[in-house]
N, C-alpha and C. Protein backbone atom coordinates (compact mmCIF):
# COMPACT_ATOMS: atom_id res chain seq x y z
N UNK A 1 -59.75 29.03 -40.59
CA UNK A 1 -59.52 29.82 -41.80
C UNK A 1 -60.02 29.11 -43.04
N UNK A 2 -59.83 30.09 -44.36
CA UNK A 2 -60.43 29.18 -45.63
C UNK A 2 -59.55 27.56 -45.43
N UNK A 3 -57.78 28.16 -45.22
CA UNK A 3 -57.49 26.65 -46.05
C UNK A 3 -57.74 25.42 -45.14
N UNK A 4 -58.80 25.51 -44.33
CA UNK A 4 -59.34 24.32 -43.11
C UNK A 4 -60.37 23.26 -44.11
N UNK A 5 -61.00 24.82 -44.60
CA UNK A 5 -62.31 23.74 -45.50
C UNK A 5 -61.24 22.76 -46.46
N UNK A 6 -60.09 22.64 -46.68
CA UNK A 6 -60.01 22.10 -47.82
C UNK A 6 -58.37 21.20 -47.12
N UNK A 7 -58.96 20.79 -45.92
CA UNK A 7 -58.08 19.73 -45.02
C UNK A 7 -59.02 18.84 -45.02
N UNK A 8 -58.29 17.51 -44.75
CA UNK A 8 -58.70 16.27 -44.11
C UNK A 8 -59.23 16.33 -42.73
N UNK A 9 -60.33 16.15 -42.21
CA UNK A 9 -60.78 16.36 -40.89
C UNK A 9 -61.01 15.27 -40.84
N UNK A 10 -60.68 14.77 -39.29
CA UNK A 10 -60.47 13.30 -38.81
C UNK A 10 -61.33 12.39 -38.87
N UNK A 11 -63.22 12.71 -38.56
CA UNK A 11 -63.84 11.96 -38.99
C UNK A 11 -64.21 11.68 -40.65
N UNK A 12 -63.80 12.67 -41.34
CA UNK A 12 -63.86 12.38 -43.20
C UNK A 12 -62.97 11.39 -43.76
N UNK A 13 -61.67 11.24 -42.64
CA UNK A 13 -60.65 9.90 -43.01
C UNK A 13 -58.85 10.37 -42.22
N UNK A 14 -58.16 9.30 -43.16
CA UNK A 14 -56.84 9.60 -42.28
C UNK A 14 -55.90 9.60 -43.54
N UNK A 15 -54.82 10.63 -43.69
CA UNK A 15 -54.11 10.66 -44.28
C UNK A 15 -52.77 10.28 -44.11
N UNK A 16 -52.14 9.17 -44.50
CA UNK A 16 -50.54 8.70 -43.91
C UNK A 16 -49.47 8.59 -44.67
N UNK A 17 -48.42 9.13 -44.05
CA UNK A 17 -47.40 9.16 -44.92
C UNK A 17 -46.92 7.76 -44.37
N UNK A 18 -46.21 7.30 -45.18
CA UNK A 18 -45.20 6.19 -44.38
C UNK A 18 -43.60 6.21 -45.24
N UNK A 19 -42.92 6.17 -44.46
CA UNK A 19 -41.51 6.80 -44.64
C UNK A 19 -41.16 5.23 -44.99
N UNK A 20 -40.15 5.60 -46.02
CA UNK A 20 -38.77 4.04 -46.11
C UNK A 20 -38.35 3.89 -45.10
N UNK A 21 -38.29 2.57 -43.94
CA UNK A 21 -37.73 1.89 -43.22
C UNK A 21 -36.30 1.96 -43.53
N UNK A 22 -35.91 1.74 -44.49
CA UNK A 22 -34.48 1.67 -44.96
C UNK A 22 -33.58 2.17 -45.89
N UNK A 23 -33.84 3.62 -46.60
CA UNK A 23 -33.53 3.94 -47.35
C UNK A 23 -31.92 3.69 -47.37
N UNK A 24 -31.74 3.06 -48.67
CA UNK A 24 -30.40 3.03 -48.43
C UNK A 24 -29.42 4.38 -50.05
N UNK A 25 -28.43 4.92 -49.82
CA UNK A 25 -27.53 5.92 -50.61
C UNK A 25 -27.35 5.24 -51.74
N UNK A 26 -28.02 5.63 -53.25
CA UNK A 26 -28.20 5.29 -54.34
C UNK A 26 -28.92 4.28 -54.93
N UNK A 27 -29.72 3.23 -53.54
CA UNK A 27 -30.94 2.68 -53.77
C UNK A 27 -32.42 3.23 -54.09
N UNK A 28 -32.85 2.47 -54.61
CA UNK A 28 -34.38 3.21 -54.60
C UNK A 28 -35.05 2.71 -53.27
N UNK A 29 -36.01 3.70 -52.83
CA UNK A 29 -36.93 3.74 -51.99
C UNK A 29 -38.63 3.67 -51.98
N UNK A 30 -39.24 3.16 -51.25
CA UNK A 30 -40.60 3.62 -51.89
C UNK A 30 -41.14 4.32 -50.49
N UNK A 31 -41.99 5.21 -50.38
CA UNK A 31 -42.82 6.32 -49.72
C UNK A 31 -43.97 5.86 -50.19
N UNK A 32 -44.99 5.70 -49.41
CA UNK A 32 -46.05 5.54 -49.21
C UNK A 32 -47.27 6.82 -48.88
N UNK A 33 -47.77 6.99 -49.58
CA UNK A 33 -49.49 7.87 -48.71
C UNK A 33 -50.58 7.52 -49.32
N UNK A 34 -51.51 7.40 -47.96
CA UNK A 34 -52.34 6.25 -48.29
C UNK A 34 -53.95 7.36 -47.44
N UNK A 35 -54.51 7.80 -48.19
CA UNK A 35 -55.83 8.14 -47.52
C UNK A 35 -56.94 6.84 -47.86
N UNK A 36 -57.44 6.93 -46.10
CA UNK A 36 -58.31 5.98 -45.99
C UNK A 36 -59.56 6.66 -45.35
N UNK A 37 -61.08 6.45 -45.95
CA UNK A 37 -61.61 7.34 -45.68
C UNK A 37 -62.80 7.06 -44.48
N UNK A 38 -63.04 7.94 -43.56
CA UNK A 38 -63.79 7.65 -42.09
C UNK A 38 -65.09 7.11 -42.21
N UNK A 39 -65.34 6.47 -41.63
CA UNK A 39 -67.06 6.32 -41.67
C UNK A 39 -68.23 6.76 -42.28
N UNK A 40 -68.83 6.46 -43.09
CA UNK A 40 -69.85 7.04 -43.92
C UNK A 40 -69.21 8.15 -44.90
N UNK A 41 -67.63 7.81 -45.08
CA UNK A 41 -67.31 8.72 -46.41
C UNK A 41 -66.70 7.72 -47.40
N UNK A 42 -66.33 7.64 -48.41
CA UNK A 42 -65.73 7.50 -49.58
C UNK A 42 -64.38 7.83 -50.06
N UNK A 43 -63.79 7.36 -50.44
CA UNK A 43 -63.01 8.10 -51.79
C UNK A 43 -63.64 8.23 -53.11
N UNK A 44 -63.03 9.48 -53.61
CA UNK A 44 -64.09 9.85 -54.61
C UNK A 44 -63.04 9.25 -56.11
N UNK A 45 -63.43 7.58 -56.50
CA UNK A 45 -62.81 7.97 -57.86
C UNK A 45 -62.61 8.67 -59.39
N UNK A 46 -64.04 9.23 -59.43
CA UNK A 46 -64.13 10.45 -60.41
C UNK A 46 -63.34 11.41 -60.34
N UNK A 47 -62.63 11.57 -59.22
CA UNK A 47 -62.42 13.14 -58.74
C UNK A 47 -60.81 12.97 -59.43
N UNK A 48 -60.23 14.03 -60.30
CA UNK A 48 -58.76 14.25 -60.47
C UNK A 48 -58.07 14.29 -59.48
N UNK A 49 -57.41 13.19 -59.08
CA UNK A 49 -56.58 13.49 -58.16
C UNK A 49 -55.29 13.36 -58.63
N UNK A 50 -54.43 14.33 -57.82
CA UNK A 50 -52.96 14.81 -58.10
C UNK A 50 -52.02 14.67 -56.77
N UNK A 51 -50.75 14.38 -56.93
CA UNK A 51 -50.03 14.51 -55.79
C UNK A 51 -48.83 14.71 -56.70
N UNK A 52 -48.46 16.25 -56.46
CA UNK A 52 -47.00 17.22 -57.05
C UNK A 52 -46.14 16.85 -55.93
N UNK A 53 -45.15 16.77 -56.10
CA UNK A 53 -43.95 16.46 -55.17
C UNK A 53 -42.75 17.51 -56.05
N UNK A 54 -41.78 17.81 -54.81
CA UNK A 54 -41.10 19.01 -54.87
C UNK A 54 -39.86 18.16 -54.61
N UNK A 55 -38.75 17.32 -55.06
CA UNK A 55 -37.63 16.71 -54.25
C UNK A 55 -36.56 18.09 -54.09
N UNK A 56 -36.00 17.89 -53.22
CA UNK A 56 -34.66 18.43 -52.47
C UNK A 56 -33.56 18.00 -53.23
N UNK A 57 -32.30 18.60 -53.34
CA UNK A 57 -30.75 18.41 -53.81
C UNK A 57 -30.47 16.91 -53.27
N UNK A 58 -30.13 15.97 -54.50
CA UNK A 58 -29.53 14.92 -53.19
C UNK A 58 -31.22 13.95 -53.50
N UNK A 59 -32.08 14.38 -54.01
CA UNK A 59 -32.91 13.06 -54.08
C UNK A 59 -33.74 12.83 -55.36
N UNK A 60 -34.08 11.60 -56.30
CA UNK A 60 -33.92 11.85 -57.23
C UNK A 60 -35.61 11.20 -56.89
N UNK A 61 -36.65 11.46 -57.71
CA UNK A 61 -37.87 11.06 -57.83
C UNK A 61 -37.93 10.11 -59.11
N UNK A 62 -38.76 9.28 -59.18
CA UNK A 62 -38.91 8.47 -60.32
C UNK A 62 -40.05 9.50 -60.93
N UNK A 63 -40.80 9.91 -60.51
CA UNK A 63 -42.07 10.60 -60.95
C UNK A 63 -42.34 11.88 -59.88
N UNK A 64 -42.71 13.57 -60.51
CA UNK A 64 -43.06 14.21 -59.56
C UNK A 64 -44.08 14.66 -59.72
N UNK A 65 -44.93 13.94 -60.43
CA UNK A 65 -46.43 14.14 -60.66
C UNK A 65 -47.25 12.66 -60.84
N UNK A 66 -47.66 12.64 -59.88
CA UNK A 66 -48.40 11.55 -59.42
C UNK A 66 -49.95 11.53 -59.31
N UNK A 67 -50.92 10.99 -60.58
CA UNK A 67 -52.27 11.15 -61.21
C UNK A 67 -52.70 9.65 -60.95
N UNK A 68 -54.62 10.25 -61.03
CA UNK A 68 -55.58 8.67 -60.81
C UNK A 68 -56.64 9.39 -60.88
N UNK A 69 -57.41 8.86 -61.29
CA UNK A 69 -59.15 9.30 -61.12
C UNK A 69 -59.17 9.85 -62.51
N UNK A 70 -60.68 11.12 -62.00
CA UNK A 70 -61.02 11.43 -63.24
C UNK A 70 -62.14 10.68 -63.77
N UNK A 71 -62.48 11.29 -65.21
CA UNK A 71 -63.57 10.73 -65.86
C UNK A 71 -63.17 9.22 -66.13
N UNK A 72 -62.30 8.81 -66.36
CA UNK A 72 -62.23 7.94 -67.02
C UNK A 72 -62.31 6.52 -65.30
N UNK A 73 -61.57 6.88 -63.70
CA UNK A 73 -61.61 6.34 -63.13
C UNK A 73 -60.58 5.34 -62.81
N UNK A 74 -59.38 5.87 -63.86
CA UNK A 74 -58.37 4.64 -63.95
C UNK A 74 -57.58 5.46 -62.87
N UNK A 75 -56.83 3.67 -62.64
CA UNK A 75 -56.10 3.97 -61.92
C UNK A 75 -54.76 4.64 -61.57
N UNK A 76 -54.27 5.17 -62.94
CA UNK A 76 -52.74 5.78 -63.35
C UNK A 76 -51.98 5.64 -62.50
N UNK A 77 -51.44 6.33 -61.92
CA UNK A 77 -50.15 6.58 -61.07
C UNK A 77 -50.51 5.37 -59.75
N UNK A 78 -51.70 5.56 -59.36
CA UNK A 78 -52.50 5.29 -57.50
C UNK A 78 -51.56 3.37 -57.37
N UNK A 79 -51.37 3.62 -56.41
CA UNK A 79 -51.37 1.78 -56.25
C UNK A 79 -52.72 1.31 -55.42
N UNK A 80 -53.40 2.07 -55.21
CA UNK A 80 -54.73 1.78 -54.73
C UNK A 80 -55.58 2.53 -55.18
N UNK A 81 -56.95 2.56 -56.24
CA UNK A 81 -57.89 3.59 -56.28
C UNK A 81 -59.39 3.43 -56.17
N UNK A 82 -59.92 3.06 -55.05
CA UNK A 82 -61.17 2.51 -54.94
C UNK A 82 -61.97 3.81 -53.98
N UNK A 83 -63.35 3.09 -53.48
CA UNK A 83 -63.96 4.19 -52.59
C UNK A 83 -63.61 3.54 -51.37
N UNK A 84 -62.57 2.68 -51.06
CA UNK A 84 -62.43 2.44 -49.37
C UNK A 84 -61.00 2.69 -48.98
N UNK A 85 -60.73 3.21 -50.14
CA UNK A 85 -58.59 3.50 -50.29
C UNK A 85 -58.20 4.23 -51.60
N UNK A 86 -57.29 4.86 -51.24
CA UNK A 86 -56.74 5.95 -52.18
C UNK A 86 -54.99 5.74 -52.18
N UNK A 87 -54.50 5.34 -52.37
CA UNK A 87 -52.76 5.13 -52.09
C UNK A 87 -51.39 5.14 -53.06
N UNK A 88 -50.77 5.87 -53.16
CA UNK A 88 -49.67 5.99 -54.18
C UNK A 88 -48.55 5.60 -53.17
N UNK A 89 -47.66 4.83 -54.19
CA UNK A 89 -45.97 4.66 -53.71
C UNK A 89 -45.17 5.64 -54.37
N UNK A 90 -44.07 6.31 -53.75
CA UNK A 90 -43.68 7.62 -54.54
C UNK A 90 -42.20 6.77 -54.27
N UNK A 91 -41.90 6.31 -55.59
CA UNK A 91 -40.35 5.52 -55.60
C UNK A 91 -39.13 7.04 -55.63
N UNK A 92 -38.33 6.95 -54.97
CA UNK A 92 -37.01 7.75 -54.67
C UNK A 92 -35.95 7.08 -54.62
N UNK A 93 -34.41 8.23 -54.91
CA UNK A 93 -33.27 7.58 -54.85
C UNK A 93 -32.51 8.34 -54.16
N UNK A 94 -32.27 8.37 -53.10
CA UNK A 94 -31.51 9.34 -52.13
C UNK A 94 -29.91 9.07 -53.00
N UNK A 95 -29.12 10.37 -53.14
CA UNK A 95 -28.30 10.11 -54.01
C UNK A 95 -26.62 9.69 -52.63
N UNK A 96 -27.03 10.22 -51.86
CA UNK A 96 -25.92 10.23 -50.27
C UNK A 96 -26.66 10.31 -49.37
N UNK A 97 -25.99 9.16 -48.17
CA UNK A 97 -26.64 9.16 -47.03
C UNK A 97 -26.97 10.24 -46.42
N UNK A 98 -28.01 10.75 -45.94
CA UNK A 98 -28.35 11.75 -44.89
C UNK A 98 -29.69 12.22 -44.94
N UNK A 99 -30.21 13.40 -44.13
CA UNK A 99 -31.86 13.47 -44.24
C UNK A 99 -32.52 14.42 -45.28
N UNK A 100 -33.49 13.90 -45.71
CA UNK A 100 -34.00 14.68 -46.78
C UNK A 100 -35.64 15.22 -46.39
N UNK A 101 -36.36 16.07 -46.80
CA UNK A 101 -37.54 15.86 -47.01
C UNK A 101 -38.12 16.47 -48.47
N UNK A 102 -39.46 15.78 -48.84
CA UNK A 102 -39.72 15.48 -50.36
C UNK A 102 -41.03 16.36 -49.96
N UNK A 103 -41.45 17.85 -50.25
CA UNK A 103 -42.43 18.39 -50.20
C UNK A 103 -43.41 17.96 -50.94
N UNK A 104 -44.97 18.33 -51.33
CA UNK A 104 -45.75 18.43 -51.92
C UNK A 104 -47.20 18.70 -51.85
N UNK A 105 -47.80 18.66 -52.37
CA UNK A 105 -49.51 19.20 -52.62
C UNK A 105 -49.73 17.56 -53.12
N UNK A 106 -51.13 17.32 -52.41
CA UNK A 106 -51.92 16.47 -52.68
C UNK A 106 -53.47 16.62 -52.44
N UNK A 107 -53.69 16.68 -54.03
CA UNK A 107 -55.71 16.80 -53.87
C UNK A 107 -56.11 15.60 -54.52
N UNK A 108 -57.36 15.75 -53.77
CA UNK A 108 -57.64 14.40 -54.02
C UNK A 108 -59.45 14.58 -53.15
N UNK A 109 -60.42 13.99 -52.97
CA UNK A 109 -61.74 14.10 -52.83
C UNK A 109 -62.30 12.83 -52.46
N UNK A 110 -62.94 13.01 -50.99
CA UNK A 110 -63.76 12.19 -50.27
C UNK A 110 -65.48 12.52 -50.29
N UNK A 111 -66.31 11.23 -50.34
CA UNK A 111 -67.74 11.93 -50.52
C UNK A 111 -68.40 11.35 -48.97
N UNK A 112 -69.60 11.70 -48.53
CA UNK A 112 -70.09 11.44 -47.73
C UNK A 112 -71.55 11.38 -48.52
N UNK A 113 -72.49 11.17 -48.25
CA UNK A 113 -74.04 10.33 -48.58
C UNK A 113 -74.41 11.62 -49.90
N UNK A 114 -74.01 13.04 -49.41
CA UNK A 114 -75.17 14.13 -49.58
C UNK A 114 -73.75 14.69 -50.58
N UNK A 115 -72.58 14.64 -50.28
CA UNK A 115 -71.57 15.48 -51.10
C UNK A 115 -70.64 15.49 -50.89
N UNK A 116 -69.20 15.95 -52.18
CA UNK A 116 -68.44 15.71 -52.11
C UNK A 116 -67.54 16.28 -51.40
N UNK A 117 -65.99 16.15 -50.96
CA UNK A 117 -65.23 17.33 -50.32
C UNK A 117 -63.96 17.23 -51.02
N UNK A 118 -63.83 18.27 -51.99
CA UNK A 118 -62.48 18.47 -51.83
C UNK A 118 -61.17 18.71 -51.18
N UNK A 119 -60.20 17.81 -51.20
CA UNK A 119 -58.84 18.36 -50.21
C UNK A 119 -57.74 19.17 -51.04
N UNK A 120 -57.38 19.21 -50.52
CA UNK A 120 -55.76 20.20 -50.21
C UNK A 120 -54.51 19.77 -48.88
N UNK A 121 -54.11 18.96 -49.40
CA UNK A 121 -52.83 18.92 -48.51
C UNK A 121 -51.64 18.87 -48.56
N UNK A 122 -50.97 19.42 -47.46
CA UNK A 122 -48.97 19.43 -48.17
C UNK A 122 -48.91 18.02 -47.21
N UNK A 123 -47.54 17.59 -48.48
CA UNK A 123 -47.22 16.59 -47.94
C UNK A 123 -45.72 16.95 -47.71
N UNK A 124 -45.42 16.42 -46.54
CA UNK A 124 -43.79 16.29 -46.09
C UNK A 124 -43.73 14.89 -45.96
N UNK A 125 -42.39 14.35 -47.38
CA UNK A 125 -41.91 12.75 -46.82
C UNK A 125 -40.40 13.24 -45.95
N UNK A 126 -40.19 13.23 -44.82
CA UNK A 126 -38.65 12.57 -44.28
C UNK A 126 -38.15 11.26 -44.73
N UNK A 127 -37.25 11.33 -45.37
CA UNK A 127 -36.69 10.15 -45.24
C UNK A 127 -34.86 10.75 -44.98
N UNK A 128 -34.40 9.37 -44.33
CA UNK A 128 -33.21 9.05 -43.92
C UNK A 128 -31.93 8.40 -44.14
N UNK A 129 -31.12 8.75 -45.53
CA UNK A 129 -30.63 7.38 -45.76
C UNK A 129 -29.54 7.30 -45.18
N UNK A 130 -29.23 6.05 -45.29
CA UNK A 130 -27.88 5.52 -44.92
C UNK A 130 -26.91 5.26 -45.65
């Protein structure tokens, strides 16, 4: 379907969430997603990239708009913004132990030799606290 063109396909790179190991009830947490891009592609740092996050009842976000790129190329929000890594930490505070998940949209743009590709992806964080 359309919204395929505007997925991560496995040889263009890998997209990972990585969940808090330990979230603990009124600590902060950090969440990880980290696109790393496949063979003969890039990350594109010109490209606006955004990652909106949606938190659930019960979890508190430090930030739910998470920015990098662009004309300018800085790195804003990203804890990584180069052409061999793309990576934000999305700090959280689970307010009571139990399971949550932290929706969102993340675009963001990989190039290969000849052109660029825009993405589109939802992100689901699980996390678990204790």
């Amino acid at each position: 379907g359309a919204d395929e063109r505007w997925r991560l396909k496995p040889e263009e790179g890998k997209l990972v969430i990585e969940v808090p190991a330990d979230a603990k009830a009124g600590a902060e947490a950090i969440a990880r997603i980290t696109v790393t891009p496949g063979a003969g592609y890039h990350v594109n740092p010109e490209y606006p990239t955004k990652l909106t996050l949606t938190s659930p009842a019960g979890v508190a976000l430090a930030k739910a708009e998470l920015v990098a790129g662009g004309r300018d190329k800085g790195k804003g929000d990203a804890e990584a913004l180069d052409e061999k890594q793309l990576a934000f930490a999305v700090k959280l505070t689970p307010a009571a132990a139990g399971s949550y998940t932290i929706n969102g949209n993340f675009k963001f743009a990989v190039c290969d030799r000849d052109q660029c590709l825009p993405k589109k992806e939802t992100i689901a964080i699980a996390v678990a606290a204790k």
